[in-house]
Protein backbone atom coordinates (compact mmCIF):
# COMPACT_ATOMS: atom_id res chain seq x y z
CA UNK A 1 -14.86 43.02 -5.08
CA UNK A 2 -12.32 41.48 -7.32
CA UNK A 3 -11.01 37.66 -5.86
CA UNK A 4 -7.88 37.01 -3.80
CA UNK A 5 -4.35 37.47 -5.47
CA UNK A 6 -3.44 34.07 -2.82
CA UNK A 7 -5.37 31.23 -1.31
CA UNK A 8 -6.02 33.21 1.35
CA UNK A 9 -9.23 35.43 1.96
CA UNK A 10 -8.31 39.02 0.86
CA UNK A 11 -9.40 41.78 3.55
CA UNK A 12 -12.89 43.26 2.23
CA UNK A 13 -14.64 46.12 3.19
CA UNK A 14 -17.15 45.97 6.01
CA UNK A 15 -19.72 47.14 4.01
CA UNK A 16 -22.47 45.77 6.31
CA UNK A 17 -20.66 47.40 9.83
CA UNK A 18 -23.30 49.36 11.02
CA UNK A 19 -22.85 52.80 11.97
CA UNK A 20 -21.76 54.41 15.06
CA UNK A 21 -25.45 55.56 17.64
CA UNK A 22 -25.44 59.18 17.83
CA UNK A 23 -24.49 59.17 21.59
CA UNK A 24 -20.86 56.87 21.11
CA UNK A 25 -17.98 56.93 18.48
CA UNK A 26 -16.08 53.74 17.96
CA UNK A 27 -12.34 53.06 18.22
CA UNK A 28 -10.69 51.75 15.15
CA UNK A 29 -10.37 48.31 17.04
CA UNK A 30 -14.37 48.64 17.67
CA UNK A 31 -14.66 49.33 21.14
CA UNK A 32 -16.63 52.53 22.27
CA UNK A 33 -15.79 55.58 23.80
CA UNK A 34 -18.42 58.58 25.18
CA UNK A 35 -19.47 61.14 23.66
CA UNK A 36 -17.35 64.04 24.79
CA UNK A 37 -14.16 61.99 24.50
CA UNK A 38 -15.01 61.61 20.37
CA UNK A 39 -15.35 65.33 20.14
CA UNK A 40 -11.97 65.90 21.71
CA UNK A 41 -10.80 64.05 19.06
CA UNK A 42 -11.82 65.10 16.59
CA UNK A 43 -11.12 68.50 17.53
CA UNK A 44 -7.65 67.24 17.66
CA UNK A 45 -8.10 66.13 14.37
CA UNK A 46 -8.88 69.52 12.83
CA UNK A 47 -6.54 71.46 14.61
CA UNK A 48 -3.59 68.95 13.03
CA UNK A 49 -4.59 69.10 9.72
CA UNK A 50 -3.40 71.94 7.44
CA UNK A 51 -4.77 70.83 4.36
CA UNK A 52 -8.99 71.27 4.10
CA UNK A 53 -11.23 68.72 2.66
CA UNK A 54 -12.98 69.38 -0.32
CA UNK A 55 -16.87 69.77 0.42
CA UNK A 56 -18.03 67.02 -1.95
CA UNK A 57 -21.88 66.72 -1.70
CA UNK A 58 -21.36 63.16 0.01
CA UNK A 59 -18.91 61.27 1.93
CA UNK A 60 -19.46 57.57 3.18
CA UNK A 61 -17.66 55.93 6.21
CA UNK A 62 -16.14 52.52 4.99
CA UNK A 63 -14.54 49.78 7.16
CA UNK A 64 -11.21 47.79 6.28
CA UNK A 65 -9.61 45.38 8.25
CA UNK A 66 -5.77 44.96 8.07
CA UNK A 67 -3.29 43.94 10.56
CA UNK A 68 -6.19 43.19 13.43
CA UNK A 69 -6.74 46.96 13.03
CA UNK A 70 -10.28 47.94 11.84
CA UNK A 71 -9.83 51.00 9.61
CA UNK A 72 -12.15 53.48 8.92
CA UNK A 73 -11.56 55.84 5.73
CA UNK A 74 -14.03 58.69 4.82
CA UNK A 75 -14.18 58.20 1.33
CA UNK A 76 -16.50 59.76 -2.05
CA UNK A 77 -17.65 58.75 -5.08
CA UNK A 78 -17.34 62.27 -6.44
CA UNK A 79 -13.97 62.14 -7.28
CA UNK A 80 -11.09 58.99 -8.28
CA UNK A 81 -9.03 60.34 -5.59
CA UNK A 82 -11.35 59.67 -2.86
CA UNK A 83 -12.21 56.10 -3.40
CA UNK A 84 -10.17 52.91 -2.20
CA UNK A 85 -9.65 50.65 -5.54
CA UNK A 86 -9.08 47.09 -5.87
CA UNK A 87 -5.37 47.58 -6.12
CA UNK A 88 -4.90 49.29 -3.27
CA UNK A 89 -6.39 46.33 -1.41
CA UNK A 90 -4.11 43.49 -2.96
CA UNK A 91 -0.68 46.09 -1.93
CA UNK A 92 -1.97 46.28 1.79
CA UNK A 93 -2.48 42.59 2.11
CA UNK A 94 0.90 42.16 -0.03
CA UNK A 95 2.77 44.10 2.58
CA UNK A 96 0.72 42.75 5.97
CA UNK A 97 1.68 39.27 4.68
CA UNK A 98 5.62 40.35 4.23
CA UNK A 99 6.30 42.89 6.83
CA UNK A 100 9.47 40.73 7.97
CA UNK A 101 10.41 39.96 4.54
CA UNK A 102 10.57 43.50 3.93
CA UNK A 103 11.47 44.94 7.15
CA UNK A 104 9.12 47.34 7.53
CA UNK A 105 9.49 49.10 10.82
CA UNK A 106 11.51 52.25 10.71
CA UNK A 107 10.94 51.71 7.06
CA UNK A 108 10.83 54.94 4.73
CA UNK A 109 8.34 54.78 2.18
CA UNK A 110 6.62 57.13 -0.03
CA UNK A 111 2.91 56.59 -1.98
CA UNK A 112 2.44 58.07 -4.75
CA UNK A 113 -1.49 58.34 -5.87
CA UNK A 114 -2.58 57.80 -2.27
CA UNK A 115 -5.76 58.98 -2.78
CA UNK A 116 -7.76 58.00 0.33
CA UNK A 117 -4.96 56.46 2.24
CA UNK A 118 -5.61 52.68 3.15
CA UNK A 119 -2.03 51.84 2.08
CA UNK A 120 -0.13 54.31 3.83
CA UNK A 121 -1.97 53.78 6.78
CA UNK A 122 -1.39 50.44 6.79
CA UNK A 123 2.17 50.77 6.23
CA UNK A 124 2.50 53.75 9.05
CA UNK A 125 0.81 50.67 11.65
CA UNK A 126 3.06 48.38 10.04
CA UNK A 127 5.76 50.93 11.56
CA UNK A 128 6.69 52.31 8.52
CA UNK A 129 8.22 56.51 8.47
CA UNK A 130 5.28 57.41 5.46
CA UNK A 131 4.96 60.21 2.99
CA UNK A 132 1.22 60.36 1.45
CA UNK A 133 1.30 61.99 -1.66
CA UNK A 134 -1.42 63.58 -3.97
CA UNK A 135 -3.45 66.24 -5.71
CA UNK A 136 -3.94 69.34 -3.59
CA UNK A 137 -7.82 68.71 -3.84
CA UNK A 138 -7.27 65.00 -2.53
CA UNK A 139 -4.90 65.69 0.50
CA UNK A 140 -7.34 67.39 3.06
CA UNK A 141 -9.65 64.00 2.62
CA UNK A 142 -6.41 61.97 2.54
CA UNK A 143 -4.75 63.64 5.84
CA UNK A 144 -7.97 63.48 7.69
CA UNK A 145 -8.37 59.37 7.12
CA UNK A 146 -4.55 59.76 7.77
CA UNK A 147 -4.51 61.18 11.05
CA UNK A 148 -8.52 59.86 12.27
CA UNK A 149 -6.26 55.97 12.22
CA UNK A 150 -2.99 56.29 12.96
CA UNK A 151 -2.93 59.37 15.46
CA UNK A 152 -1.71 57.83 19.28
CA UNK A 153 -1.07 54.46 17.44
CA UNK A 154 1.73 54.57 15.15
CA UNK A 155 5.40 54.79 16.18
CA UNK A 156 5.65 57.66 13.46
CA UNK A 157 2.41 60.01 12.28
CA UNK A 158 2.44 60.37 8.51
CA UNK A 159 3.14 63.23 6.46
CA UNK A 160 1.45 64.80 3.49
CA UNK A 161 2.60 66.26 0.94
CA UNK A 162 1.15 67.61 -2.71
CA UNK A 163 3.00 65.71 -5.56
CA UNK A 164 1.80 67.36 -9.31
CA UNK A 165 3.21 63.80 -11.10
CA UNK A 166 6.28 65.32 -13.28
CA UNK A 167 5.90 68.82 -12.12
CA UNK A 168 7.97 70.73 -9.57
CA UNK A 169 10.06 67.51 -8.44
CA UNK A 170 13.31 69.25 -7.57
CA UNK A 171 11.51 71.80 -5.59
CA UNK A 172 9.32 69.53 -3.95
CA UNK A 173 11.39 66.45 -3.25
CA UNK A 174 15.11 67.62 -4.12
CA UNK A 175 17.18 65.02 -5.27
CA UNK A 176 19.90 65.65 -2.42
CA UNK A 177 17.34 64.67 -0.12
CA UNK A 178 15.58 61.69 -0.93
CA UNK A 179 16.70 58.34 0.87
CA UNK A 180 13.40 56.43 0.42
CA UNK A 181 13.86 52.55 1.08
CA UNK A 182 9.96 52.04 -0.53
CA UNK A 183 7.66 53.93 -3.14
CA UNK A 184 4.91 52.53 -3.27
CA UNK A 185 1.80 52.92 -6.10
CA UNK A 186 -1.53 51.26 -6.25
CA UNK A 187 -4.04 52.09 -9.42
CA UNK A 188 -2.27 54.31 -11.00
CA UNK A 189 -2.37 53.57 -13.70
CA UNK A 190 -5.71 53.77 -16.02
CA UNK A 191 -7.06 55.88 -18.40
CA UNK A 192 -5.49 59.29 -18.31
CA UNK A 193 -3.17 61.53 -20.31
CA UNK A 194 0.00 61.36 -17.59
CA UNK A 195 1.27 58.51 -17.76
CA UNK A 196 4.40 59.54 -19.29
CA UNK A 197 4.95 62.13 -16.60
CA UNK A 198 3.96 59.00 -13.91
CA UNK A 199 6.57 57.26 -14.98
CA UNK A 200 9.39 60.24 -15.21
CA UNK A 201 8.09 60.87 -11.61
CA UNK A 202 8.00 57.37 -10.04
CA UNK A 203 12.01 56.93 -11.50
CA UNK A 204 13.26 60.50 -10.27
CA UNK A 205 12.12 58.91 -6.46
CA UNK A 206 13.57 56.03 -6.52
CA UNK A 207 17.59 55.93 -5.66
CA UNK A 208 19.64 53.00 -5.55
CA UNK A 209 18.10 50.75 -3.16
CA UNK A 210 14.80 51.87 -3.16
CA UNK A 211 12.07 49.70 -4.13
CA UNK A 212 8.93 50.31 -5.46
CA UNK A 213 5.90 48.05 -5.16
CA UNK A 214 2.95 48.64 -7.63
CA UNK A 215 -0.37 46.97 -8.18
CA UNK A 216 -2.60 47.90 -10.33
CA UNK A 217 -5.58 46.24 -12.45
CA UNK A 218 -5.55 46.02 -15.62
CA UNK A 219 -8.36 47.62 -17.66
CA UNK A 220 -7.06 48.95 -21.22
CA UNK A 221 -3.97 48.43 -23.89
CA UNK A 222 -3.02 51.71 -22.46
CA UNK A 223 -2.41 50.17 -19.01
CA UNK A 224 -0.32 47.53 -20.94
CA UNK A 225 1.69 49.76 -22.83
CA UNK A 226 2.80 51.41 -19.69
CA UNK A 227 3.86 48.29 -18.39
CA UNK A 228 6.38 48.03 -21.68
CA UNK A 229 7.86 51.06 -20.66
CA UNK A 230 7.42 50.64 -17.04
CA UNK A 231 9.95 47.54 -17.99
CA UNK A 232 12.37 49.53 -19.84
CA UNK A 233 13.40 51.82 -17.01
CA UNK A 234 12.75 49.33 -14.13
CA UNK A 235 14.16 46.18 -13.37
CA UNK A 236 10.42 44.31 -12.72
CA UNK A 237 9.44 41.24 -11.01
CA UNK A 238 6.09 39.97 -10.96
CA UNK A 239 4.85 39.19 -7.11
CA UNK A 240 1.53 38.11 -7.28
CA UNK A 241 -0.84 38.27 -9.75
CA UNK A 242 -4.90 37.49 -10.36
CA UNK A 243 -6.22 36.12 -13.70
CA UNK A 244 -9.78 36.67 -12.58
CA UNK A 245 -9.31 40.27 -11.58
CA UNK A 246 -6.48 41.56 -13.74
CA UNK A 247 -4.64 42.82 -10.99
CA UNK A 248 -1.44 42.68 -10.79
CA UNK A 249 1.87 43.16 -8.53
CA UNK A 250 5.19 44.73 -9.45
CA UNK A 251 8.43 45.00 -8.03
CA UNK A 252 10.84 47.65 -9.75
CA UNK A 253 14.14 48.17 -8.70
CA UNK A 254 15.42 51.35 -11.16
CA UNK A 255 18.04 50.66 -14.03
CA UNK A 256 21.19 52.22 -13.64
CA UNK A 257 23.70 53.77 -16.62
C-alpha cells in the first residue's frame, strides 16, 4: 500500500476483516442483521440495477473505511476496471479531509474512470449528487458496489452511466446540459493508447466553474507527458503530493479563449 500523501494515517483496506458466517450479513457500519433481512436486500439490489456484472471467474469482498463508514466493494483482479488503485485512495481521503472546504453536499460531481467505485461512493455519503462513469463491461460491477453502500444512506443514490473516453460525448452528455461543479479522476492515467482522447474528454466536461480533482501515480514518461499537456489546457495546482509513492494530486480549473 503506497504511504500517506499527509501526516496523517491514510485509510487502508481491511484486508484482515474476516468474512461475514453464513447465517448473518453485516451492515456497512459492521453491525449484523439476520439472514432473511440480507436477502431482501440484496434482492433489492438486483432488481435496481440495469446494468449486469460481468461473470469474471473470481470476485473478492474488500473493506475500506472512510468517513466512519466501513465500505465494502466487490472487486477482481481480472480486469483494471475492477480493482481500487492507490490513487483512488489518496482522492477519497483528499475530499473526506475538505468536505467544507469544498462544499460538498448538494455538490454535482462526475468520475470519470470509476472503475469499482470507492470515490464516488464516498463522495455520494459525503452528500454529493454523483455520476459514475465507465466501460460498459465495468458498470454492472461498479453499480452493484454503488448501490450495496449508499442505498437508504445517501441524501442522493448515484447514477451510472457508460462514458467511451472521446466517443459519443454530445450524445451522451450534451453540452447544453452539463452544470457539473466537480469531475473527478483517479488513475487514469497509465499505460494505454487514449490518453489523448482522456484528455479531449475530461475538458469537454468541465464548464466554467467546474473543477476537476485528479490523482494519479506516477509510473512511466508517458504519465508525465500527459501531465505537460494536461497543463496546457488546464489551469493546475498541485494539492498534495507523495515522493515515496509517486502519487500525486491535481487541481484543474479549464483555460478559457
Amino acid at each position: 500500500m503506497d504511504a500517506c500523501l499527509s501526516s496523517e494515517q491514510q485509510p487502508r483496506p481491511l484486508d484482515e476483516a474476516p468474512s461475514p458466517p453464513d447465517d448473518e450479513a453485516l451492515h456497512t457500519d459492521g453491525t449484523s442483521r439476520p439472514p432473511g433481512d440480507f436477502n431482501e436486500i440484496e434482492a433489492s439490489l438486483r432488481s435496481l440495477q440495469k446494468f449486469v456484472p460481468t461473470n469474471y471467474t473470481s470476485y473478492t469482498q474488500e473493506y475500506y473505511q472512510f468517513v466512519g463508514k466501513k465500505i465494502v466493494i466487490q472487486e477482481s483482479i481480472e480486469s483494471y476496471g475492477a480493482v481500487v488503485w492507490p490513487g483512488a485512495m489518496v482522492l477519497c481521503q483528499y475530499l473526506e479531509e475538505h468536505t467544507e472546504e469544498l462544499n460538498l453536499r448538494g455538490a454535482k460531481i462526475l468520475e470519470i474512470g470509476a472503475g469499482p467505485g470507492l470515490v464516488s461512493i464516498v463522495a455520494s455519503i459525503l452528500g454529493a449528487q454523483v455520476t459514475a462513469t465507465d466501460l460498459p463491461d465495468v458498470l454492472g460491477n461498479l453499480q452493484y458496489n454503488l448501490l450495496k453502500n449508499t442505498l437508504n444512506c445517501t441524501t442522493y443514490l448515484p447514477e451510472v452511466k457508460e462514458l467511451v473516453w472521446g466517443e459519443g460525448l454530445e450524445q451522451s452528455f450534451p453540452k447544453s446540459m452539463l452544470s457539473y461543479d466537480y469531475v473527478l479522476a483517479s488513475d487514469v492515467v497509465y499505460h494505454h493508447y487514449f490518453l489523448d482522447k482522456l484528455l479531449a474528454t475530461m475538458a469537454y466536461l468541465c464548464q466554467p466553474g467546474t473543477v476537476l480533482l485528479w490523482a494519479n501515480k506516477f509510473r512511466f514518461s508517458t504519465d508525465y507527458e500527459f501531465l505537460d499537456k494536461f497543463k496546457q489546457v488546464f489551469d493546475t495546482t498541485l494539492l498534495a503530493e507523495s515522493q515515496e509513492s509517486s502519487i500525486k494530486l491535481f487541481k484543474g480549473i479549464l483555460k478559457w479563449d
